[in-house]
N, C-alpha and C. Protein backbone atom coordinates (compact mmCIF):
# COMPACT_ATOMS: atom_id res chain seq x y z
N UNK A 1 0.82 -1.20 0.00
CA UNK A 1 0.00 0.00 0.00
C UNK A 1 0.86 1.26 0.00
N UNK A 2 1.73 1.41 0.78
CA UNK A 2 2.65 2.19 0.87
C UNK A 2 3.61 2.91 -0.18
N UNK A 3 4.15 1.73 -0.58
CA UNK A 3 4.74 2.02 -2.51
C UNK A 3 3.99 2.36 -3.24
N UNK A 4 2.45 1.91 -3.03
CA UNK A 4 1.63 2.38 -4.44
C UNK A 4 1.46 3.87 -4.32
N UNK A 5 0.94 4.11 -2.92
CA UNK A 5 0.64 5.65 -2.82
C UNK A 5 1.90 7.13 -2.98
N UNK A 6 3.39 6.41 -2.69
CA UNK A 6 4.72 6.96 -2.80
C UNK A 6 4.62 6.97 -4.28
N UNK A 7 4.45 6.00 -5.30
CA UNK A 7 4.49 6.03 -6.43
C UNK A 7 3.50 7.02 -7.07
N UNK A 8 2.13 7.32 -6.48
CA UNK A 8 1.41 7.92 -7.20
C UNK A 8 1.87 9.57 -6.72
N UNK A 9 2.31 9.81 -5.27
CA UNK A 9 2.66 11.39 -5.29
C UNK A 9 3.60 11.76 -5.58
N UNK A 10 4.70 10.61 -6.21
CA UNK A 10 5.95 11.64 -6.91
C UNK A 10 5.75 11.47 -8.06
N UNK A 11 4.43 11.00 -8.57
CA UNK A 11 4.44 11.52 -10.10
C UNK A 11 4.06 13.01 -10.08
N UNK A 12 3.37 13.27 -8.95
CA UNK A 12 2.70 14.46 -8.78
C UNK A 12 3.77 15.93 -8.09
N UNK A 13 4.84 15.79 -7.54
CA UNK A 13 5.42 16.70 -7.03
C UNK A 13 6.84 16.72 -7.91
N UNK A 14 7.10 18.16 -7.58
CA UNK A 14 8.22 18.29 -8.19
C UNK A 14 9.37 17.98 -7.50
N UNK A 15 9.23 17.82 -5.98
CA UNK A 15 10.41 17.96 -5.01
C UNK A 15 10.40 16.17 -4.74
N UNK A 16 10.91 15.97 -5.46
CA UNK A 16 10.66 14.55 -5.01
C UNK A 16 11.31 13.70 -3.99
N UNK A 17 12.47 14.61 -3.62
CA UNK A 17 13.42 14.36 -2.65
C UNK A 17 12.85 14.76 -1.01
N UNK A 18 11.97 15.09 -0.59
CA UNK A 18 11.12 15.89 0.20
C UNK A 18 10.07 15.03 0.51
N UNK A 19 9.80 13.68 -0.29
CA UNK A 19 8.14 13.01 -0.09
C UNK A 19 8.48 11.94 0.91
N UNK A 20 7.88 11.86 1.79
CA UNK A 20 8.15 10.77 2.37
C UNK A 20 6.34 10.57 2.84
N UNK A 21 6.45 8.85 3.82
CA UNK A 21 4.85 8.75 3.29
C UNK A 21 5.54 7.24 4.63
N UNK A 22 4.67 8.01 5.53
CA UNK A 22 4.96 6.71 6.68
C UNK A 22 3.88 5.66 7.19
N UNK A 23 4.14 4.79 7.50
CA UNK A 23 2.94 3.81 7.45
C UNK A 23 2.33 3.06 9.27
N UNK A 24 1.43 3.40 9.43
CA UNK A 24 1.07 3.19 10.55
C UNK A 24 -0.43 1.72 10.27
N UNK A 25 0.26 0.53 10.66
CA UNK A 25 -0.79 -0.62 10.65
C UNK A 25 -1.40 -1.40 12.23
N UNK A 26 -2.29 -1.93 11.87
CA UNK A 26 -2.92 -2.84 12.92
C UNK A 26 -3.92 -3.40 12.15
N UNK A 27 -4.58 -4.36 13.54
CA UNK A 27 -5.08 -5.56 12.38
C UNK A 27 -6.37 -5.28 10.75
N UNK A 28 -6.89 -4.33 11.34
CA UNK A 28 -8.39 -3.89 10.26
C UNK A 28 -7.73 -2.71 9.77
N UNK A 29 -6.92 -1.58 10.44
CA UNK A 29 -6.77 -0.31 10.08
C UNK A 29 -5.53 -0.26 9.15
N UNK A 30 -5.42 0.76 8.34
CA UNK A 30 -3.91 1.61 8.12
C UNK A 30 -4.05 2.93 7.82
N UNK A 31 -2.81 3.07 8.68
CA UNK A 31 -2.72 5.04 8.32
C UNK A 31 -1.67 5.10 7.58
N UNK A 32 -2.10 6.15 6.49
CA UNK A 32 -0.32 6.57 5.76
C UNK A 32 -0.41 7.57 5.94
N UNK A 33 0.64 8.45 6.52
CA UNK A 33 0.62 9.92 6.39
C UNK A 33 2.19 10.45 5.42
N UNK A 34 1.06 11.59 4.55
CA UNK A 34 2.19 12.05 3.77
C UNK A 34 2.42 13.43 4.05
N UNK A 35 4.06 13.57 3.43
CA UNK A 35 4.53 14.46 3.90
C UNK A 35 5.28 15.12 2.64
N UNK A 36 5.03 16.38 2.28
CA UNK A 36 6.10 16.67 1.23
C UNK A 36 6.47 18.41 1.07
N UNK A 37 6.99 18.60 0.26
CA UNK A 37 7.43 20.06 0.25
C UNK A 37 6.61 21.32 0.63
N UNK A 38 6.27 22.19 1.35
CA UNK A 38 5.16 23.20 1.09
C UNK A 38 4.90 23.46 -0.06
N UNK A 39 5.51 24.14 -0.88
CA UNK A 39 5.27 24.26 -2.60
C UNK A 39 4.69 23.30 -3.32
N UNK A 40 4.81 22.17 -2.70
CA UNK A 40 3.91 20.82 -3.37
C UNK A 40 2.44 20.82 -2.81
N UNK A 41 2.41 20.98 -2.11
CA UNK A 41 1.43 20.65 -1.21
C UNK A 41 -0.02 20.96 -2.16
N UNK A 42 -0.08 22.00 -2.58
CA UNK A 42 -1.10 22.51 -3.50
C UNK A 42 -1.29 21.58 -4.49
N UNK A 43 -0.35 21.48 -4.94
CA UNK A 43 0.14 19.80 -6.33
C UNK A 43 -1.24 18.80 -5.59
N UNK A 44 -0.75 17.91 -4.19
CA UNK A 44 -1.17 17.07 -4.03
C UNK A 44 -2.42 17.11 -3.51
N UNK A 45 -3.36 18.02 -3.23
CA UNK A 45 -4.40 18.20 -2.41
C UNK A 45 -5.46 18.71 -3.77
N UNK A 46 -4.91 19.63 -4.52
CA UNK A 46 -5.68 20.04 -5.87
C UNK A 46 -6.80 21.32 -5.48
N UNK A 47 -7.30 21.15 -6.50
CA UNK A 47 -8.40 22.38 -6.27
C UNK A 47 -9.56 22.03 -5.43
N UNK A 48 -9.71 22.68 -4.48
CA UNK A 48 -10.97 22.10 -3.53
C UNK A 48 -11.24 20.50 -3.54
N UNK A 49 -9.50 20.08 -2.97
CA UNK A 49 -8.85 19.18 -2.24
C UNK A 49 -9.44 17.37 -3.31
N UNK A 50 -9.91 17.95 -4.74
CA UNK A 50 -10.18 17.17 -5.95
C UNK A 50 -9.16 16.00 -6.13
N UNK A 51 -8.12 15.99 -5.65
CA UNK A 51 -6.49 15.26 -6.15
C UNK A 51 -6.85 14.57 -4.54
N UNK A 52 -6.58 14.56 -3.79
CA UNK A 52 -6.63 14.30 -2.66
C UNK A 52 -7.61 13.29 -2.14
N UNK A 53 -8.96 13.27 -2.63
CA UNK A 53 -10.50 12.90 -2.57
C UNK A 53 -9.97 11.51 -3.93
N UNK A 54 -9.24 12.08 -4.81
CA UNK A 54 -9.17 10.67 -5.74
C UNK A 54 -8.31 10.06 -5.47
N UNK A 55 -7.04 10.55 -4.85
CA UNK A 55 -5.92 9.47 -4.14
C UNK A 55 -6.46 8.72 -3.35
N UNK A 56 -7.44 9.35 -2.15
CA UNK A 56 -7.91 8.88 -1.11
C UNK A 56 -8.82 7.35 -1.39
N UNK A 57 -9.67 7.69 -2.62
CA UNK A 57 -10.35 6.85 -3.28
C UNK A 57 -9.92 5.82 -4.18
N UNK A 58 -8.98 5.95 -4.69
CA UNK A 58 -7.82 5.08 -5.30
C UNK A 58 -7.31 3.88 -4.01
N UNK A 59 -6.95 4.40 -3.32
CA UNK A 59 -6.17 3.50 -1.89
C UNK A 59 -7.32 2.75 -1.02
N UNK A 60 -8.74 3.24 -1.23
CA UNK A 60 -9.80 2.44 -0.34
C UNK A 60 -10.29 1.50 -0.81
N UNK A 61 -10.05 1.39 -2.08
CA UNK A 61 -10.42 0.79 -2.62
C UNK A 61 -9.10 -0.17 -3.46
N UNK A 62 -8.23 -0.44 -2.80
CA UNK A 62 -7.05 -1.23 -2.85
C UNK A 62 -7.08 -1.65 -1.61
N UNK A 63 -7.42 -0.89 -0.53
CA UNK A 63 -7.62 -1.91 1.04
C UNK A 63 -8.42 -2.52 1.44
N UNK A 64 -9.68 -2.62 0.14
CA UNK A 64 -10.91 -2.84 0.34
C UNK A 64 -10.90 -4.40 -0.11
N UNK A 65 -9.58 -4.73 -0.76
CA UNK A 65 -9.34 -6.20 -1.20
C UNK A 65 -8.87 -7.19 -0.50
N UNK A 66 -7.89 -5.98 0.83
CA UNK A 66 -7.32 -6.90 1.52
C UNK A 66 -8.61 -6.93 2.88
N UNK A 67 -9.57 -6.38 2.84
CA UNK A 67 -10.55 -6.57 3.74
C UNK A 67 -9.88 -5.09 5.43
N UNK A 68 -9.49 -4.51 4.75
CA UNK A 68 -9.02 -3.90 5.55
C UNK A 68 -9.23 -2.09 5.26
N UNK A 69 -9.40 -0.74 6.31
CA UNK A 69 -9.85 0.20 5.97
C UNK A 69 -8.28 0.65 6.41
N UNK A 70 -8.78 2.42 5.75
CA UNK A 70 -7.45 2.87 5.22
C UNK A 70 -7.70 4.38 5.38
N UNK A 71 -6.64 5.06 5.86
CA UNK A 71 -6.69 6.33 6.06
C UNK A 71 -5.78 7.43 5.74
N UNK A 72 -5.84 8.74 4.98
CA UNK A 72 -4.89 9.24 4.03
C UNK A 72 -4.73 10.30 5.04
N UNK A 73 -3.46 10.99 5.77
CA UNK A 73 -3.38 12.39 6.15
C UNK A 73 -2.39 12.79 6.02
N UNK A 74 -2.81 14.13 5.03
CA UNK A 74 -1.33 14.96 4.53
C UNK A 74 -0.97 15.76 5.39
N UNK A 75 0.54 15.94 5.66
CA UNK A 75 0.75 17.02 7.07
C UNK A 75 1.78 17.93 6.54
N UNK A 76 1.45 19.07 7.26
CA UNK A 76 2.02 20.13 7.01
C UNK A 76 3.64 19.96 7.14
C-alpha cells in the first residue's frame, strides 16, 4: 500500500526528494501519512482538495481487497 501511494505522489510533485509517506498498521486499520514540500502541497491536495478525494479513493479501494480500511493524512 505504501509504494503504491509513494508512487502515485511523486508523479505528482516536483520535489521529489522531500516526499516521504509513513505507514502506521494494525489488524483492520492503516494510516499513511504524507509528507512533502510546502510548494507541493497545492500539487497534491488540488483544487478544492479534488487530487486528494481521488488518491484517497484510489487507496480504499485497494484496502478494500485486503478486507481492511485505510486512512490518508497529509501534514504540514
Amino acid at each position: 500500500m505504501k509504494e503504491i501511494l509513494e508512487t502515485i505522489i511523486l508523479n505528482l510533485v516536483e520535489n521529489k526528494n522531500e516526499v516521504s509517506v509513513t505507514s502506521k498498521e494494525d489488524e483492520q486499520n492503516i494510516t499513511l501519512e504524507v509528507k512533502v514540500a510546502e510548494s507541493d502541497m497545492g500539487r497534491v491536495i488540488g483544487k478544492q482538495g479534488r487530487i486528494a478525494k481521488a488518491i484517497r479513493t484510489v487507496m480504499k479501494s485497494l484496502a478494500a481487497r485486503e478486507h481492511k480500511r485505510i486512512s490518508i493524512e497529509f501534514l504540514d
